[in-house]
N, C-alpha and C. Protein backbone atom coordinates (compact mmCIF):
# COMPACT_ATOMS: atom_id res chain seq x y z
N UNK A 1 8.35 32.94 -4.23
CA UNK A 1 9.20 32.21 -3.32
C UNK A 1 8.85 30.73 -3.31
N UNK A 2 7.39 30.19 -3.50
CA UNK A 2 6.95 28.92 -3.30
C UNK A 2 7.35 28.13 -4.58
N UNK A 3 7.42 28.57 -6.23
CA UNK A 3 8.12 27.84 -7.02
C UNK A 3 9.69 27.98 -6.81
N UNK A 4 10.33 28.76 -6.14
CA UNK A 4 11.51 28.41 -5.77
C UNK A 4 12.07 27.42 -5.25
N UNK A 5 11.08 27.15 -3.87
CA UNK A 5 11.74 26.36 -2.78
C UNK A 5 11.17 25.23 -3.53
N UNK A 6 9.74 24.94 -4.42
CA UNK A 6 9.27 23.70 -4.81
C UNK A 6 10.84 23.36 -5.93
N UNK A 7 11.41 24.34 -6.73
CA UNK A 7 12.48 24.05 -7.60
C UNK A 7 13.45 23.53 -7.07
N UNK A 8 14.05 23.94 -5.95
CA UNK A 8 15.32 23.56 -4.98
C UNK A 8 15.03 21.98 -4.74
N UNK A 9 13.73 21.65 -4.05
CA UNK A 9 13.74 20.77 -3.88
C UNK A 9 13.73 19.55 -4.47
N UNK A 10 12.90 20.27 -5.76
CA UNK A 10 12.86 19.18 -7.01
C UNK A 10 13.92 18.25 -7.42
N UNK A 11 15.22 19.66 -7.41
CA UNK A 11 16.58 19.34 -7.51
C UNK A 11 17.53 18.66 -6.52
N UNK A 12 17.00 18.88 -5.49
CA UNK A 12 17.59 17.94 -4.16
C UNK A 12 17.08 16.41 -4.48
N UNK A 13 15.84 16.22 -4.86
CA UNK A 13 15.52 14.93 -5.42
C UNK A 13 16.01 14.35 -6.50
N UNK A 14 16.39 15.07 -7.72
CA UNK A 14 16.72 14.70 -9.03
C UNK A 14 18.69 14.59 -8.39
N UNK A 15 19.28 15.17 -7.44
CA UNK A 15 20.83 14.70 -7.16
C UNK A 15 20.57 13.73 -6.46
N UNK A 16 19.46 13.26 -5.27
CA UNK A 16 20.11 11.96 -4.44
C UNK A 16 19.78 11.29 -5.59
N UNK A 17 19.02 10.76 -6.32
CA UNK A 17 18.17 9.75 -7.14
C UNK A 17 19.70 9.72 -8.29
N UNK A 18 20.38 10.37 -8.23
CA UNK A 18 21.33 10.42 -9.39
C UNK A 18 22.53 9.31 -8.71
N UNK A 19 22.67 10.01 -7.69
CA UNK A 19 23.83 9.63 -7.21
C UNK A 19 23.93 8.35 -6.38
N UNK A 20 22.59 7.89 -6.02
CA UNK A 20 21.85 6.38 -5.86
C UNK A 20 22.53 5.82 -7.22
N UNK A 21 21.69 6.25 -8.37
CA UNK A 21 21.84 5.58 -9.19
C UNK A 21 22.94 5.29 -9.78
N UNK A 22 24.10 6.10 -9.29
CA UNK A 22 25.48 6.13 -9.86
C UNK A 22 26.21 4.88 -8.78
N UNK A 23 25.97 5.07 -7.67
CA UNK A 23 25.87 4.16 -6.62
C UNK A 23 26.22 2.61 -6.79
N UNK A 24 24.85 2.29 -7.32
CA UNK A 24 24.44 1.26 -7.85
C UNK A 24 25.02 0.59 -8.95
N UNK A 25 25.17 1.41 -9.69
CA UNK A 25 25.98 1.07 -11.50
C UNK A 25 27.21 0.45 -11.08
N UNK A 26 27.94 1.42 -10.29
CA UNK A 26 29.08 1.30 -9.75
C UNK A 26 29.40 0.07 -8.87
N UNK A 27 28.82 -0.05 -7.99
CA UNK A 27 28.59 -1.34 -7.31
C UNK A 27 28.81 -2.90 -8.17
N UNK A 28 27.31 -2.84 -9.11
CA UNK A 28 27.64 -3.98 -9.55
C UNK A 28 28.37 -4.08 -11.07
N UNK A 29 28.80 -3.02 -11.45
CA UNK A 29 30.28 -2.92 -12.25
C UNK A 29 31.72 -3.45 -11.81
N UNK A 30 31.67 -3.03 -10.68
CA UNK A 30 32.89 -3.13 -9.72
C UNK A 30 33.07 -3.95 -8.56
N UNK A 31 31.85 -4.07 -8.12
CA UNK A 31 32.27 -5.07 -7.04
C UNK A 31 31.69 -3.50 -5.29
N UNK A 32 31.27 -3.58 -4.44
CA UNK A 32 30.98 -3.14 -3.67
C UNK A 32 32.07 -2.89 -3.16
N UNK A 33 32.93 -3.75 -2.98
CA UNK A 33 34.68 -3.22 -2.49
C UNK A 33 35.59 -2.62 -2.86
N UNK A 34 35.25 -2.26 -4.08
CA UNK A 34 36.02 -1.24 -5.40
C UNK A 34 34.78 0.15 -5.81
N UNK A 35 34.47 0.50 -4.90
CA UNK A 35 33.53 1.51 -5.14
C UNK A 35 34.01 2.98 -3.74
N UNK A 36 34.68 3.91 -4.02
CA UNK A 36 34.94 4.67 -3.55
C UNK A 36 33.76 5.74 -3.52
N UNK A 37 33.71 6.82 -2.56
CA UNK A 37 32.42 7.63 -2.44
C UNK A 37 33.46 8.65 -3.61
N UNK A 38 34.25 8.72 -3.64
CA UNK A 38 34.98 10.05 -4.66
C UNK A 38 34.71 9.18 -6.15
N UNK A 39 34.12 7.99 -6.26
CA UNK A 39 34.28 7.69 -7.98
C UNK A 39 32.40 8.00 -8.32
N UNK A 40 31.68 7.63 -7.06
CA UNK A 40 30.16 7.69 -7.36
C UNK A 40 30.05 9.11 -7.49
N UNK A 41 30.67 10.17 -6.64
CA UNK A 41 30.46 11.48 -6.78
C UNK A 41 30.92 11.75 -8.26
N UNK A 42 31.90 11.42 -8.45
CA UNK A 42 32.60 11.92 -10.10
C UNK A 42 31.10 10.98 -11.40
N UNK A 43 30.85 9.78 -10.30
CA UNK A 43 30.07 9.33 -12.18
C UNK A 43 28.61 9.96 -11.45
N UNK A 44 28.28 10.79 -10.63
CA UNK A 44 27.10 11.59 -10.27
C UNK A 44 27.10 13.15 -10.87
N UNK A 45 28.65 13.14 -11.22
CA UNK A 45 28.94 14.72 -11.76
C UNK A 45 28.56 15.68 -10.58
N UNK A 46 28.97 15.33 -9.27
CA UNK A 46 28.44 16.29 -8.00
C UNK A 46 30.44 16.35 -7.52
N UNK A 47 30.43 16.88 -6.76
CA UNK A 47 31.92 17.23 -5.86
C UNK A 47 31.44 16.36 -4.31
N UNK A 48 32.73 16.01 -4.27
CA UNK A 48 32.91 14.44 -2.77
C UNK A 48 31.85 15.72 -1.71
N UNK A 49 32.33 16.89 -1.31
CA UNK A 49 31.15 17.85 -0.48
C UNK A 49 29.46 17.88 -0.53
N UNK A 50 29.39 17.57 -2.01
CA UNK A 50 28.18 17.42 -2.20
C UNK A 50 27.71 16.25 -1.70
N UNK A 51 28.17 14.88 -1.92
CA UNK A 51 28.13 13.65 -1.76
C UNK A 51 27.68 13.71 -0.76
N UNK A 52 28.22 14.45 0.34
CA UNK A 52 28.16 14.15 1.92
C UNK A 52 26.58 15.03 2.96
N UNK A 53 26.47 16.05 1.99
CA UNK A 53 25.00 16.92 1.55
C UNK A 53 24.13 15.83 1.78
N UNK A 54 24.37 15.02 0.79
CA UNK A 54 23.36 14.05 0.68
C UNK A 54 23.47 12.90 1.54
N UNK A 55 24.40 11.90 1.90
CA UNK A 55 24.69 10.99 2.11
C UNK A 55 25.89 10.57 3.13
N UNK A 56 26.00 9.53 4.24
CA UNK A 56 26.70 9.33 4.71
C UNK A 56 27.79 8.92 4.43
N UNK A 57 27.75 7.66 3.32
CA UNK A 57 29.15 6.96 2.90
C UNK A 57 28.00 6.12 1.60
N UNK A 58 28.89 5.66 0.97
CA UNK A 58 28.39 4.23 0.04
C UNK A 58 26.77 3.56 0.34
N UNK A 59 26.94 3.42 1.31
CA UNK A 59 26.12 2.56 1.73
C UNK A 59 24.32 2.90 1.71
N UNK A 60 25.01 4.28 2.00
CA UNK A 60 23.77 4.82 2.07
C UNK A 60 22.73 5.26 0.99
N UNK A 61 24.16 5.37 -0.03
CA UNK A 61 23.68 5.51 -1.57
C UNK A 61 23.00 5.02 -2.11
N UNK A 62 23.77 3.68 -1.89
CA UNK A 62 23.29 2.80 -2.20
C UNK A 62 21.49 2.38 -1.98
N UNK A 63 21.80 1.94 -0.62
CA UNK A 63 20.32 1.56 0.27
C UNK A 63 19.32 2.97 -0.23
N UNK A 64 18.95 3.92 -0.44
CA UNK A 64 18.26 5.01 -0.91
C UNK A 64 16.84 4.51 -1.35
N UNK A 65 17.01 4.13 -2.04
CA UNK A 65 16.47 3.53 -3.44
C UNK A 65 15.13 2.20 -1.96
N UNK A 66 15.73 1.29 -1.39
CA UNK A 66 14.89 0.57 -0.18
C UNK A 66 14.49 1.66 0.69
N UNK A 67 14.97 2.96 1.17
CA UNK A 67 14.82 3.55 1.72
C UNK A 67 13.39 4.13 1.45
N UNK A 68 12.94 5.14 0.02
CA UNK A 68 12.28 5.60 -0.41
C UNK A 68 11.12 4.57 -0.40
N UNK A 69 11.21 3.36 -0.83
CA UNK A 69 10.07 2.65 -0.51
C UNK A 69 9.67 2.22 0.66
N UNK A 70 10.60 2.09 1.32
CA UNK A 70 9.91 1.69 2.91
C UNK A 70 9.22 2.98 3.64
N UNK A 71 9.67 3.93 3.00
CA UNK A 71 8.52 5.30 3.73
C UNK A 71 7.35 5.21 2.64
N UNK A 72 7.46 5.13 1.67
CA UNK A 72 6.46 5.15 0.81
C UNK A 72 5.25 4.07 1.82
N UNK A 73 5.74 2.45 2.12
CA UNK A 73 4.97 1.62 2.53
C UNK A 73 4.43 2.24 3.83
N UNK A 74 5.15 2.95 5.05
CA UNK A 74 4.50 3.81 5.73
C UNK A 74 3.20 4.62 5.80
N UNK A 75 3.67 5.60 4.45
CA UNK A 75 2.43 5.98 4.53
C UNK A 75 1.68 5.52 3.73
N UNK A 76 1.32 4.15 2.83
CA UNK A 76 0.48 3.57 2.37
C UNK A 76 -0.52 3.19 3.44
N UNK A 77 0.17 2.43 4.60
CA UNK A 77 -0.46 2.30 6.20
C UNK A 77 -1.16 3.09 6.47
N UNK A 78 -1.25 4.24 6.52
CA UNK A 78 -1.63 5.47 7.44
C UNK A 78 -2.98 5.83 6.24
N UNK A 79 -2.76 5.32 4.90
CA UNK A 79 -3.87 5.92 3.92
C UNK A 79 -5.15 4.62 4.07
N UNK A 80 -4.58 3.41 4.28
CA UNK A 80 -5.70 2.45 4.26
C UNK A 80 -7.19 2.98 5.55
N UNK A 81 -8.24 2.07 4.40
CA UNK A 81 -9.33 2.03 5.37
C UNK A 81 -9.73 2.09 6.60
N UNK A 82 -9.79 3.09 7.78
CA UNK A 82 -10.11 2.72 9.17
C UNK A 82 -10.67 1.45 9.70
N UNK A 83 -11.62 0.92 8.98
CA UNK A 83 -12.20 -0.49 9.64
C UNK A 83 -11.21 -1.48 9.40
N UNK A 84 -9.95 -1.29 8.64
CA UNK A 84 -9.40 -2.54 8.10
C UNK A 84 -8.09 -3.11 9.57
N UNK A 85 -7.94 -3.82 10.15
CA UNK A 85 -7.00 -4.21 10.76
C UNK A 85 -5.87 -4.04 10.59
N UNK A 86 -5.29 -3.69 11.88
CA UNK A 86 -3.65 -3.64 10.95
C UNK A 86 -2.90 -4.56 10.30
N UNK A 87 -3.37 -5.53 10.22
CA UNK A 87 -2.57 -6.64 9.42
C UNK A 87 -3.25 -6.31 8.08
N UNK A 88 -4.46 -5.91 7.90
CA UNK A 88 -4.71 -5.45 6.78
C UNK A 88 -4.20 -4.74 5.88
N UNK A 89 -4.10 -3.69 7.21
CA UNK A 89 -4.01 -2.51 6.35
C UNK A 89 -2.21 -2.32 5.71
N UNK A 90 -1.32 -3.23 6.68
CA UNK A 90 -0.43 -3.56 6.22
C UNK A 90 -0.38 -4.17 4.32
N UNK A 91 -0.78 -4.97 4.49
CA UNK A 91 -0.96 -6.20 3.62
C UNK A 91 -1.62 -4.74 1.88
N UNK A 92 -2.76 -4.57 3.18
CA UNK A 92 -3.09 -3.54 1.48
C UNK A 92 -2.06 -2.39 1.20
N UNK A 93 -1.13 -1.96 2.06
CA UNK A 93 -0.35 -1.39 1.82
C UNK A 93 0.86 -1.54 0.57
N UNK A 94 0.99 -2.74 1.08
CA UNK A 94 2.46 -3.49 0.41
C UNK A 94 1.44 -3.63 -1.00
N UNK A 95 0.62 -4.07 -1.28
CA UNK A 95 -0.66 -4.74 -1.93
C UNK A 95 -0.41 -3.27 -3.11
N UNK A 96 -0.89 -2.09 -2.61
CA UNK A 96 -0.74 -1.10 -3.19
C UNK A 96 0.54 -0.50 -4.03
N UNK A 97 1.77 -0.84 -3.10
CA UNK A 97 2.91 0.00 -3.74
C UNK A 97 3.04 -1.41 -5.13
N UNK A 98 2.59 -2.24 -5.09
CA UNK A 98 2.91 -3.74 -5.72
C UNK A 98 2.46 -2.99 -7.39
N UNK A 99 0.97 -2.76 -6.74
CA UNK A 99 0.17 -2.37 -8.22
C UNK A 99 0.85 -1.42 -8.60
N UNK A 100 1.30 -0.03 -8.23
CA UNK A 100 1.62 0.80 -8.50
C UNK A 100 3.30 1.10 -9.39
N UNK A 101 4.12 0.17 -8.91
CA UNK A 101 5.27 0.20 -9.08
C UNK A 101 5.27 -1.18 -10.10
N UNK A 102 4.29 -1.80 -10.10
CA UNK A 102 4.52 -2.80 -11.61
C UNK A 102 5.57 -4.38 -10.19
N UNK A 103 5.59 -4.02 -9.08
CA UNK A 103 6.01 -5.07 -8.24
C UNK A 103 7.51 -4.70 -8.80
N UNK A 104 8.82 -5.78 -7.72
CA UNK A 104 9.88 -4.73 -7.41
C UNK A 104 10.47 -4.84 -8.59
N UNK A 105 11.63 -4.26 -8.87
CA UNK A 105 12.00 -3.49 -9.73
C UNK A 105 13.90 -4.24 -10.03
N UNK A 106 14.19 -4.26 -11.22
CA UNK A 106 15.91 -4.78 -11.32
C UNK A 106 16.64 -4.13 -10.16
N UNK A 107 16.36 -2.30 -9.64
CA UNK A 107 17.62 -1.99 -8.79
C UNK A 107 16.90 -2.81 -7.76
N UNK A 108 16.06 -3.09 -7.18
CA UNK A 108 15.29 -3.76 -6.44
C UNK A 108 16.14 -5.14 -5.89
N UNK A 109 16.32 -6.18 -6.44
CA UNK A 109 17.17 -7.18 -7.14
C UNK A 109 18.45 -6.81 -6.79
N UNK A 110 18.91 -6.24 -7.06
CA UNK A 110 20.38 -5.93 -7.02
C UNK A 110 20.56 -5.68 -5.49
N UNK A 111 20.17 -4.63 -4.97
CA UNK A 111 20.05 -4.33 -3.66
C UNK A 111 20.04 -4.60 -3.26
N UNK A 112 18.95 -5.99 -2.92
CA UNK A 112 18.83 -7.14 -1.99
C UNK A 112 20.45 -8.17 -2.27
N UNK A 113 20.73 -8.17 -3.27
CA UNK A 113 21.86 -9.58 -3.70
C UNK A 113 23.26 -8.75 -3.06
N UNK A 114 23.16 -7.24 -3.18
CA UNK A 114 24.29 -6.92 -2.95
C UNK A 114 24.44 -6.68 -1.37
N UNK A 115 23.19 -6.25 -0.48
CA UNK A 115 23.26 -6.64 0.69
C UNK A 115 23.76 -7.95 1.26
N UNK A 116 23.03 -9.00 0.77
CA UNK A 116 23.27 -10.42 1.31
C UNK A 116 24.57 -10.67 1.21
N UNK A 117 25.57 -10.13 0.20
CA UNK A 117 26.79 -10.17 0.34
C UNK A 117 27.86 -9.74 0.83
N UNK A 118 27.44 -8.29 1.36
CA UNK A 118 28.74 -7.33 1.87
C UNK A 118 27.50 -6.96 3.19
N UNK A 119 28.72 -7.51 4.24
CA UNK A 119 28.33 -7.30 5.99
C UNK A 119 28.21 -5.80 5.90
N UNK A 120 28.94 -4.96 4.89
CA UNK A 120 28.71 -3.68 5.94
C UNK A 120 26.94 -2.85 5.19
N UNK A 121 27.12 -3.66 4.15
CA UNK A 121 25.59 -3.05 3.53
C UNK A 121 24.76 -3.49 4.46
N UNK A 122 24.77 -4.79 4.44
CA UNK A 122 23.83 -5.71 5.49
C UNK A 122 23.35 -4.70 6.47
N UNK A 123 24.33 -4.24 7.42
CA UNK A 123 24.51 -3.52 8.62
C UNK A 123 23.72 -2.24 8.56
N UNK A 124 24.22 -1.89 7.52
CA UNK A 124 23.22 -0.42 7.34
C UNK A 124 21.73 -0.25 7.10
N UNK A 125 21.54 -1.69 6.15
CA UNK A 125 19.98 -2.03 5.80
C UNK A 125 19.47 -2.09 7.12
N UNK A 126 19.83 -3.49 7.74
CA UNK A 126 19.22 -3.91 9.11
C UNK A 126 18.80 -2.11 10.07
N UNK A 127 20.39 -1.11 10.21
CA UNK A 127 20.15 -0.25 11.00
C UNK A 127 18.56 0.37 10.50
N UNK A 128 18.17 0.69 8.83
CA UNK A 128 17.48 1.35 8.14
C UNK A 128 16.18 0.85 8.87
N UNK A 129 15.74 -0.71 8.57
CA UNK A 129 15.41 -1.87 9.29
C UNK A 129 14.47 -1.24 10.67
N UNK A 130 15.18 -0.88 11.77
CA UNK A 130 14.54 -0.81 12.78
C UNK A 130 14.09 0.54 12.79
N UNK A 131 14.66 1.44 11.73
CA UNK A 131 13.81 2.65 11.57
C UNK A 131 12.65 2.55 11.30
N UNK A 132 12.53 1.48 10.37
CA UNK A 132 11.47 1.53 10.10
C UNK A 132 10.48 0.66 10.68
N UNK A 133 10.61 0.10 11.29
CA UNK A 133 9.88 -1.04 12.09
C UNK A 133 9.41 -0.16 13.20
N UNK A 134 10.07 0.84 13.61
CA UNK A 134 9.37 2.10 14.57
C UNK A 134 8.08 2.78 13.78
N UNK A 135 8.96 3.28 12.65
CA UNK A 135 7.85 4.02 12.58
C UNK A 135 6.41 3.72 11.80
N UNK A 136 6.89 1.83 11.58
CA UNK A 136 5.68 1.54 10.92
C UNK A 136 5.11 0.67 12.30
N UNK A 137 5.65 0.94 13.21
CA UNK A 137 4.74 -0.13 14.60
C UNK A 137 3.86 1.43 15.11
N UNK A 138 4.40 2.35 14.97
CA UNK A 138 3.76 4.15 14.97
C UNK A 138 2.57 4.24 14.03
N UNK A 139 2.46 3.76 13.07
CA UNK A 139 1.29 3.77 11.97
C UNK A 139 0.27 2.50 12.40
N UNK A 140 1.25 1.95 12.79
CA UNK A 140 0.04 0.21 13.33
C UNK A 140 -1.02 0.71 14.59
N UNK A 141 0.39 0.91 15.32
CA UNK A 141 -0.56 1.98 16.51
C UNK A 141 -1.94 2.50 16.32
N UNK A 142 -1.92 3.74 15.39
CA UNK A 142 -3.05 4.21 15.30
C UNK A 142 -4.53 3.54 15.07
N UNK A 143 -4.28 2.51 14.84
CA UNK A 143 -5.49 1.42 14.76
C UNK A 143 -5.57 0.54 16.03
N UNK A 144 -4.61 0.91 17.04
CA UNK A 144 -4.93 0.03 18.16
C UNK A 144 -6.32 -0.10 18.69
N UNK A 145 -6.53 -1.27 19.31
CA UNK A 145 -8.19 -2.12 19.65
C UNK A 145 -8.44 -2.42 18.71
N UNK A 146 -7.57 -2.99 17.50
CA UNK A 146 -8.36 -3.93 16.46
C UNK A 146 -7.98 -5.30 16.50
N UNK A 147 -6.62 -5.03 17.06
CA UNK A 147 -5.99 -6.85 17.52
C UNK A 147 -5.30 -6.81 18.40
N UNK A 148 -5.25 -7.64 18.68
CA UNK A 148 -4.94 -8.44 20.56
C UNK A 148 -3.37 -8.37 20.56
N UNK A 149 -2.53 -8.28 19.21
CA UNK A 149 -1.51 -8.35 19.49
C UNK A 149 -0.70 -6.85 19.46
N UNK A 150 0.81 -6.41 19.71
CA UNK A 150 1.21 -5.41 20.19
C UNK A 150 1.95 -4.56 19.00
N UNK A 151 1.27 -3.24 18.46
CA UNK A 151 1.83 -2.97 17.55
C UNK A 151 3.03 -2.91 16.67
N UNK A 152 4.20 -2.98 17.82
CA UNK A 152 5.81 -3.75 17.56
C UNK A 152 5.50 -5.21 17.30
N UNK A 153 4.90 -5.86 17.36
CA UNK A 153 4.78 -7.39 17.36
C UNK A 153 4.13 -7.49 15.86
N UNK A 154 3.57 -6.69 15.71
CA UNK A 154 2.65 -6.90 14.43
C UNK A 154 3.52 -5.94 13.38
N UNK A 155 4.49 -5.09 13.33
CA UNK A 155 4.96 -4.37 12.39
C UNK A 155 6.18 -5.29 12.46
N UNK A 156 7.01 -6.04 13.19
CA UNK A 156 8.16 -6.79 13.56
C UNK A 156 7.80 -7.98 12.76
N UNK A 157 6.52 -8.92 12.96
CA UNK A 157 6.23 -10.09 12.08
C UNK A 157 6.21 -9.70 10.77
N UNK A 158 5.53 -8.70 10.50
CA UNK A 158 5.21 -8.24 8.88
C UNK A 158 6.51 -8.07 7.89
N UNK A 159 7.52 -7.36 8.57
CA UNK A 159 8.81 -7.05 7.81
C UNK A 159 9.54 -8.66 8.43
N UNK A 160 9.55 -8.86 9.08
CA UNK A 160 10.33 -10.59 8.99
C UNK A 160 9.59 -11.25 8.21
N UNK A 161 8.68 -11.59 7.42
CA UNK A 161 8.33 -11.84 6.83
C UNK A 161 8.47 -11.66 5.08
N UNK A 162 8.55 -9.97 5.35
CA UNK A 162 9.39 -9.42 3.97
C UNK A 162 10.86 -9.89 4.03
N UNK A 163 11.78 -9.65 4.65
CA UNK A 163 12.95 -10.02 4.47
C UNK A 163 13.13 -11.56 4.19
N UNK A 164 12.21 -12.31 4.51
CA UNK A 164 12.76 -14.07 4.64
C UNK A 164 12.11 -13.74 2.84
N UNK A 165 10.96 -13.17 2.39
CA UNK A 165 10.38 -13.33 0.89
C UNK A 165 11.55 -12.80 0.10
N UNK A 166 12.46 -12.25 0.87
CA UNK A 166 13.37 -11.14 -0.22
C UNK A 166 14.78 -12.41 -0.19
N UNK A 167 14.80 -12.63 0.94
CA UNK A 167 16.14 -14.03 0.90
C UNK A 167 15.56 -15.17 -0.23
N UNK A 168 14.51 -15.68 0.03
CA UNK A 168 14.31 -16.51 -1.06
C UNK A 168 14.09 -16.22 -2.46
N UNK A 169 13.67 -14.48 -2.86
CA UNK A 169 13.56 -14.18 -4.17
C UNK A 169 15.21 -14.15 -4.54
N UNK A 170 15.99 -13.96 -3.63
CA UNK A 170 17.61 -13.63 -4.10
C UNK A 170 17.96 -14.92 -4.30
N UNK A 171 17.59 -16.19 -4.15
CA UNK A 171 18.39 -17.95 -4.39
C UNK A 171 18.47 -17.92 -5.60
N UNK A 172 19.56 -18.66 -6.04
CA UNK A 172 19.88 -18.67 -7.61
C UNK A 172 19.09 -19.46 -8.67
N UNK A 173 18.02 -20.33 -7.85
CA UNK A 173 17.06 -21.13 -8.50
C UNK A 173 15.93 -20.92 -8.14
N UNK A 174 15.65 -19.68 -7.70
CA UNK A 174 14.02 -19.75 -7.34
C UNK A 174 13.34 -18.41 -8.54
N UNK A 175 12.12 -18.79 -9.06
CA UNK A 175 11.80 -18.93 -10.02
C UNK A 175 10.15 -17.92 -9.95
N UNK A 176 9.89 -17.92 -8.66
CA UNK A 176 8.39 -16.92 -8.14
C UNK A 176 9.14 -15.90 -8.06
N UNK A 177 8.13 -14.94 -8.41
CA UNK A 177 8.20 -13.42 -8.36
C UNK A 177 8.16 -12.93 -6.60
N UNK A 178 8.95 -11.88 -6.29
CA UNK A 178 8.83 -11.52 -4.83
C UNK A 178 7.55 -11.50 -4.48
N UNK A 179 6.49 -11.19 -5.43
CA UNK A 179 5.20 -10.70 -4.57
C UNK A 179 4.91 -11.97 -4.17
N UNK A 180 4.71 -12.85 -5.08
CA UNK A 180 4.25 -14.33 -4.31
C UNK A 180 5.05 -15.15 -2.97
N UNK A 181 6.46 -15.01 -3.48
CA UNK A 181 6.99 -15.07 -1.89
C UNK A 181 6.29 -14.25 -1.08
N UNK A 182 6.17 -13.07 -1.05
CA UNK A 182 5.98 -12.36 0.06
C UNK A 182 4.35 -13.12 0.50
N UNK A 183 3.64 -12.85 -0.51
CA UNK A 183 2.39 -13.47 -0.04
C UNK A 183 2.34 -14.57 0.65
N UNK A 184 3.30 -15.67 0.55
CA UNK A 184 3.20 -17.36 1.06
C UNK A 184 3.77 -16.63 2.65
N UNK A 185 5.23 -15.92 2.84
CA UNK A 185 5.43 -16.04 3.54
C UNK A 185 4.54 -14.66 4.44
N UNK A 186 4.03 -14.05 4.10
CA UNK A 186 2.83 -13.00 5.06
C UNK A 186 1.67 -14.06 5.23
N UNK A 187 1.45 -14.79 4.30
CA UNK A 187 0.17 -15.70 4.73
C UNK A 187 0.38 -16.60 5.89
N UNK A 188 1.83 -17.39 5.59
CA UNK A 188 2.43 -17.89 6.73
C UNK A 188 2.45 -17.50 8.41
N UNK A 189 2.89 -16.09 8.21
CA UNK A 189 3.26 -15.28 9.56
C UNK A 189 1.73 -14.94 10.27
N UNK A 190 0.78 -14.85 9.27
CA UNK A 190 -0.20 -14.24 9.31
C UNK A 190 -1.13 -14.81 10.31
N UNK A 191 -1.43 -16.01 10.44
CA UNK A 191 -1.81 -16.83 10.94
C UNK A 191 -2.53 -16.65 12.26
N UNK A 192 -1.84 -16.15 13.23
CA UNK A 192 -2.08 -15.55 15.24
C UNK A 192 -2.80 -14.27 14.34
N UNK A 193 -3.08 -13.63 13.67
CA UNK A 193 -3.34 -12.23 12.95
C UNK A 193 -4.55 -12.22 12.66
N UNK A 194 -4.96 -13.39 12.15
CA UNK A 194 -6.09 -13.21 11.56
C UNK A 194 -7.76 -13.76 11.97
């Protein structure tokens, strides 16, 4: 029964990751406004029912892909060192998925450019956004009495910080890699933190 359900699931992973990726193709083939959930399902080879199995609308398809890493960065949090602060342990978090993933990635890129452009992606990221700002001010938490400031305050600076590094990696002339944005602007924020 246990290689079963591990198989099912395998396969529940190998369709969203498909249909992300079909998502995406589609998107910046077409334009985000010419992307129907019945054409990503057809270039996913799944049925519009399935689509919905997985996913709310477009958007969500899309965003997947930020999704998976922002839980990933979660529990990078929750794996760092006990003595390390939460700004630390933040920092080695992001620090970690960086090494691991070779730092972000072309759909990476895209994601961000195609948010900044279409309000309703925007909308959905941002909603994604305070999911996660919960449940990574929930992981900050657990290190409370290491700093003076309030675990929403300190998981809230950290991702404003990512998003302003991700606006400036998306300008049509800027030329640093996200990690170094992110670093200037976490070093920036960092500041009352440290």
């Amino acid at each position: 029964m246990g290689s079963t359900a591990g198989l099912r699931e395998r396969k529940k992973a190998e369709t969203r990751q498909a249909v992300h990726e079909a998502a995406l193709r589609l998107a910046v083939e077409h334009g985000l406004d010419n992307v129907t959930v019945e054409a990503i399902a057809d270039a996913a080879n799944i049925s519009r029912r399935t689509f919905s199995n997985y996913f709310d609308g477009k958007e969500d398809a899309l965003l997947f892909g930020d999704e998976q890493r922002l839980g990933t960065l979660v529990r990078r949090v929750r794996e760092q060192p006990r003595d390390q602060s939460p700004w630390q342990a933040l920092r080695g978090a992001l620090d970690s998925l960086y090494d691991e993933s070779g730092g972000p990635d072309r759909e990476w890129h895209l994601r961000a450019r195609l948010a900044m452009r279409h309000p309703s992606l925007l909308a959905r990221q941002l909603a994604n956004r305070v999911r996660l700002e919960q449940e990574l001010s929930r992981a900050v938490a657990e290190r409370e009495g290491q700093d003076d400031a309030a675990p929403e305050m300190i998981a809230a600076a950290f991702l404003v910080a990512m998003r302003v590094a991700t606006q400036w990696w998306c300008g049509e002339h800027e030329t640093r890699t996200l990690r170094q944005l992110t670093d200037q602007a976490l070093d920036q924020v960092a500041q009352p933190f440290t």
